[in-house]
N, C-alpha and C. Protein backbone atom coordinates (compact mmCIF):
# COMPACT_ATOMS: atom_id res chain seq x y z
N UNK A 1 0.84 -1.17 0.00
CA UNK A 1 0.00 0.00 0.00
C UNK A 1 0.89 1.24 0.00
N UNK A 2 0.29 2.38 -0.39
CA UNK A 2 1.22 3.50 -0.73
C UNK A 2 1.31 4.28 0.31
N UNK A 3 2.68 4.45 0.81
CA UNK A 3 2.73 4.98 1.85
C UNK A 3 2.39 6.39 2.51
N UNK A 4 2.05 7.33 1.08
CA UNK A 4 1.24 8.85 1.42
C UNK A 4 -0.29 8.49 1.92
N UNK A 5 -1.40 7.10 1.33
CA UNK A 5 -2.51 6.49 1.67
C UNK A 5 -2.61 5.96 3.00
N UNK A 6 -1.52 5.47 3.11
CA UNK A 6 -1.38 4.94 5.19
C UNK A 6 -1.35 5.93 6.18
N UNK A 7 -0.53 6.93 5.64
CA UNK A 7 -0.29 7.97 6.36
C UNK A 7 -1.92 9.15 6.36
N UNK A 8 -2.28 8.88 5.60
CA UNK A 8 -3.98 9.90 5.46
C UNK A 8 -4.51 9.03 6.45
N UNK A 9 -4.29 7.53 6.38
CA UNK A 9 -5.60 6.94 6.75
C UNK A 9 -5.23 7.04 8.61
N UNK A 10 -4.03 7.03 8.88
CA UNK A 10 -3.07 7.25 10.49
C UNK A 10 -3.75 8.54 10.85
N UNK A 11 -3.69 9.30 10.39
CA UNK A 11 -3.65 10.63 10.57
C UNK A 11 -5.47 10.86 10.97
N UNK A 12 -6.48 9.93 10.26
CA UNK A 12 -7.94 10.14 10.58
C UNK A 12 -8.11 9.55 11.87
N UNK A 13 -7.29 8.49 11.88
CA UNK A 13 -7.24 7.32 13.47
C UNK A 13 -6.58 8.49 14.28
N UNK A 14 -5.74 8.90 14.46
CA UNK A 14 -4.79 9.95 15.38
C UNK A 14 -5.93 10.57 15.84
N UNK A 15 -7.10 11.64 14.99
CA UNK A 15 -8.00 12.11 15.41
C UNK A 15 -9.04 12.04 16.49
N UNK A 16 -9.21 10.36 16.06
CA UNK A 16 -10.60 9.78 16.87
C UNK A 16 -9.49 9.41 17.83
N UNK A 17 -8.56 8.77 17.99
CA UNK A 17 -7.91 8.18 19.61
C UNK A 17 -7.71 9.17 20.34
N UNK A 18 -6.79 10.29 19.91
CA UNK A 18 -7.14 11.40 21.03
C UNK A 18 -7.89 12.74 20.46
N UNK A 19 -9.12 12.24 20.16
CA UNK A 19 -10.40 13.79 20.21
C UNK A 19 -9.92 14.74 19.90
N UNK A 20 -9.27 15.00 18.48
CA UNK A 20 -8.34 16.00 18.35
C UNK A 20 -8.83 16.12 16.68
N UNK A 21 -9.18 16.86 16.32
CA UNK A 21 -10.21 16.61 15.03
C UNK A 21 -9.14 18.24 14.12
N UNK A 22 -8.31 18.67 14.72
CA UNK A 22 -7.69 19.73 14.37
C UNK A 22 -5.94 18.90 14.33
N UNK A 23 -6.00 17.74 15.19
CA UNK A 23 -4.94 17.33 15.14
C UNK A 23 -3.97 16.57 13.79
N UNK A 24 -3.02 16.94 13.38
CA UNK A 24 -2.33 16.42 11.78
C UNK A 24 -1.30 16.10 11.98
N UNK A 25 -0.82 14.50 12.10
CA UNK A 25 0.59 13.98 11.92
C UNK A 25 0.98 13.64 11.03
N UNK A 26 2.57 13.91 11.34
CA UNK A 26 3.08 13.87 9.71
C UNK A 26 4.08 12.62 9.85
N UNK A 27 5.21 12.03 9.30
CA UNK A 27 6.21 11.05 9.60
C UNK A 27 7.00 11.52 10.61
N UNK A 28 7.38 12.57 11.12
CA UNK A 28 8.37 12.49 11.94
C UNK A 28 7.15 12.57 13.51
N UNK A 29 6.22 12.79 13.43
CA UNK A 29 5.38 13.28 14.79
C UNK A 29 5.33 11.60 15.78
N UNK A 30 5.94 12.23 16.85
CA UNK A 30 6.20 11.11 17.90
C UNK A 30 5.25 11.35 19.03
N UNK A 31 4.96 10.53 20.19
CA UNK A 31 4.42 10.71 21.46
C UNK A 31 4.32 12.44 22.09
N UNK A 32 5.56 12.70 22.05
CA UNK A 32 6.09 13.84 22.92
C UNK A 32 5.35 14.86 22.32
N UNK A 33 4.83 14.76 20.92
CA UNK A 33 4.40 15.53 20.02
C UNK A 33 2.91 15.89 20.51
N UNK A 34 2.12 14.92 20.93
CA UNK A 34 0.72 15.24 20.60
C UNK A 34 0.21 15.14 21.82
N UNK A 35 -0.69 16.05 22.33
CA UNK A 35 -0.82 16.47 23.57
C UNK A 35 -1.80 14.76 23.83
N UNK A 36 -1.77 14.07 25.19
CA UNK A 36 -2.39 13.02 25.56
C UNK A 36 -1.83 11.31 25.15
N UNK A 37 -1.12 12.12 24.12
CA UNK A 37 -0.28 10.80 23.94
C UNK A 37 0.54 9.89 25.15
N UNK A 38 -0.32 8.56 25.82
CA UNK A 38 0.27 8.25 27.12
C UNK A 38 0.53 6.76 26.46
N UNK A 39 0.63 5.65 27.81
CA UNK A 39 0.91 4.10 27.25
C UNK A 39 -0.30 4.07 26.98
N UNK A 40 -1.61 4.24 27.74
CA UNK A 40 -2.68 3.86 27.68
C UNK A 40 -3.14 4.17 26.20
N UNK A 41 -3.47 5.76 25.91
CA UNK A 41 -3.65 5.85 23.95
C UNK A 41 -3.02 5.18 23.28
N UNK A 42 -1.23 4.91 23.66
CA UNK A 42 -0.82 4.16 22.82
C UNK A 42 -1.24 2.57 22.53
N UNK A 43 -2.10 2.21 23.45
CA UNK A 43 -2.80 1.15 22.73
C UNK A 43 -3.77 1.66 22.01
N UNK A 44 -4.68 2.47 22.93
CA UNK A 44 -5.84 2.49 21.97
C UNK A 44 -5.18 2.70 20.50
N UNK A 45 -4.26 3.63 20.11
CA UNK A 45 -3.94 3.99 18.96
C UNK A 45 -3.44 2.45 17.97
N UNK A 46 -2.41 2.02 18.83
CA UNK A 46 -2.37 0.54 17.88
C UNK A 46 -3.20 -0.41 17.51
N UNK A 47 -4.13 -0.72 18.61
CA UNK A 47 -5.48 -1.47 18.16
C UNK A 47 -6.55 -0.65 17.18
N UNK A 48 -6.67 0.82 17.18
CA UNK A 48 -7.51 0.93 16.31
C UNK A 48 -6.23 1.00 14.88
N UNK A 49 -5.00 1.25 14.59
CA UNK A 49 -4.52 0.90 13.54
C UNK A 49 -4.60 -0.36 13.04
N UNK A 50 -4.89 -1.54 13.50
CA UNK A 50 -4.80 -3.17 13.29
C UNK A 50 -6.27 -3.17 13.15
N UNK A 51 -7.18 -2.43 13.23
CA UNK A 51 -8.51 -2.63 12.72
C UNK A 51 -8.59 -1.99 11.24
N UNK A 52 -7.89 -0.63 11.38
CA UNK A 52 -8.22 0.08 10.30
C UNK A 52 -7.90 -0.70 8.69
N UNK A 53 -6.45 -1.30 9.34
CA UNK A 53 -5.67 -2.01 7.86
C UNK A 53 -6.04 -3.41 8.28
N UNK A 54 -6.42 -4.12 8.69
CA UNK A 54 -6.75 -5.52 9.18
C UNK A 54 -5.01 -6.24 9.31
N UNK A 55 -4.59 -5.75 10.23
CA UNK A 55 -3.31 -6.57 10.12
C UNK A 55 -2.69 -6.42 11.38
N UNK A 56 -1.98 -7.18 12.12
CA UNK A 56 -1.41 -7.11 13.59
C UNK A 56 0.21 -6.86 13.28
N UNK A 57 0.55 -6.13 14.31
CA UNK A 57 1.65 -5.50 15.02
C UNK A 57 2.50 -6.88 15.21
N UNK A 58 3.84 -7.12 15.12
CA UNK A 58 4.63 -7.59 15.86
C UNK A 58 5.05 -6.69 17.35
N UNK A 59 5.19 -7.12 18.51
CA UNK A 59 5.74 -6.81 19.61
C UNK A 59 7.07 -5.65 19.02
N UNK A 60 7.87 -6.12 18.55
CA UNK A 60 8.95 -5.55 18.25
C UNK A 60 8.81 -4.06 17.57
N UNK A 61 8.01 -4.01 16.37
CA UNK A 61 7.50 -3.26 15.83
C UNK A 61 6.81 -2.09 16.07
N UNK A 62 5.97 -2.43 17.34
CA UNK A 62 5.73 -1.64 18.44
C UNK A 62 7.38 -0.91 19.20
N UNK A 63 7.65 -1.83 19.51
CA UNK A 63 8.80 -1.34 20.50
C UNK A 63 9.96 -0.18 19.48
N UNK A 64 10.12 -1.21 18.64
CA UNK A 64 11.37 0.67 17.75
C UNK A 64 10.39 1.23 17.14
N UNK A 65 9.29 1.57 17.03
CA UNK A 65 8.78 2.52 16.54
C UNK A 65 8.74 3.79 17.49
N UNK A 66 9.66 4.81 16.60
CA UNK A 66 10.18 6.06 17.18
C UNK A 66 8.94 7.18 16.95
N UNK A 67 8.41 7.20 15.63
CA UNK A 67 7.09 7.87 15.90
C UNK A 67 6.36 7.45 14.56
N UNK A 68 5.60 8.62 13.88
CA UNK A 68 4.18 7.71 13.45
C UNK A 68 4.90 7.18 11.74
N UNK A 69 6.23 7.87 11.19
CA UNK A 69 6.51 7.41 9.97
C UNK A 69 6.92 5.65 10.28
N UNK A 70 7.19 5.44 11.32
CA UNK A 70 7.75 4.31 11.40
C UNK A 70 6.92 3.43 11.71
N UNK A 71 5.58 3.41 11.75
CA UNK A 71 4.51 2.73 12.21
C UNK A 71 3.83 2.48 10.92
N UNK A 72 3.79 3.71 10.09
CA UNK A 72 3.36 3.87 8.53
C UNK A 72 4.12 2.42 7.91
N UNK A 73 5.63 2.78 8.02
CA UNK A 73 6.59 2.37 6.99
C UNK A 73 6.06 0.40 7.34
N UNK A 74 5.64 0.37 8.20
CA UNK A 74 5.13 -1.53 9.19
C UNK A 74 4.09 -1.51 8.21
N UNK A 75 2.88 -0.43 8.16
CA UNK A 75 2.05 -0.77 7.93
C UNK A 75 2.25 -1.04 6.44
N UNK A 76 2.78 -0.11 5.50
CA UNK A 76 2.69 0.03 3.95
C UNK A 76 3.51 -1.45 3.50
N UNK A 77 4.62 -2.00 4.17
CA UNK A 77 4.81 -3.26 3.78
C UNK A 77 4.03 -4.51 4.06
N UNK A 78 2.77 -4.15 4.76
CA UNK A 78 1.90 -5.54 4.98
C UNK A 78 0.66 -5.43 4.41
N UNK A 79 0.20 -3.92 4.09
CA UNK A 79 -0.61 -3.76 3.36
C UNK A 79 -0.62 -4.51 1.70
């Protein structure tokens, strides 16, 4: 899948996990970045990404992912 299409579709999920409908991430936007970003969103945020594209996370994948391009770059190769 094309990785500017993952990144639109991240960026609508970013919205609804933390109620932020003004909120726009780009590849480099990490945790520190977006106000509410805790462990706890960070699930919600990964489980609603594994719904959005129907596809699960490796553990690892989770773990070096530094912020949202690198979550993209997981997703666009399994898409």
């Amino acid at each position: 899948m094309d990785k500017n299409i993952v990144l639109q579709e991240i960026n609508k999920v970013c919205k609804r996990v933390f109620r932020d409908e003004s909120l726009t991430v780009t590849e480099a936007t990490a945790a520190k970045d977006v106000d509410g970003w805790d462990s706890i969103s960070n699930l919600f945020l990964i489980d609603e990404l594994e719904k959005t594209f129907n596809m699960k996370f490796e553990l690892d994948d989770i773990l070096n992912a530094q912020n949202i391009g690198d979550l993209a770059t997981v997703i666009s190769s399994r898409a």
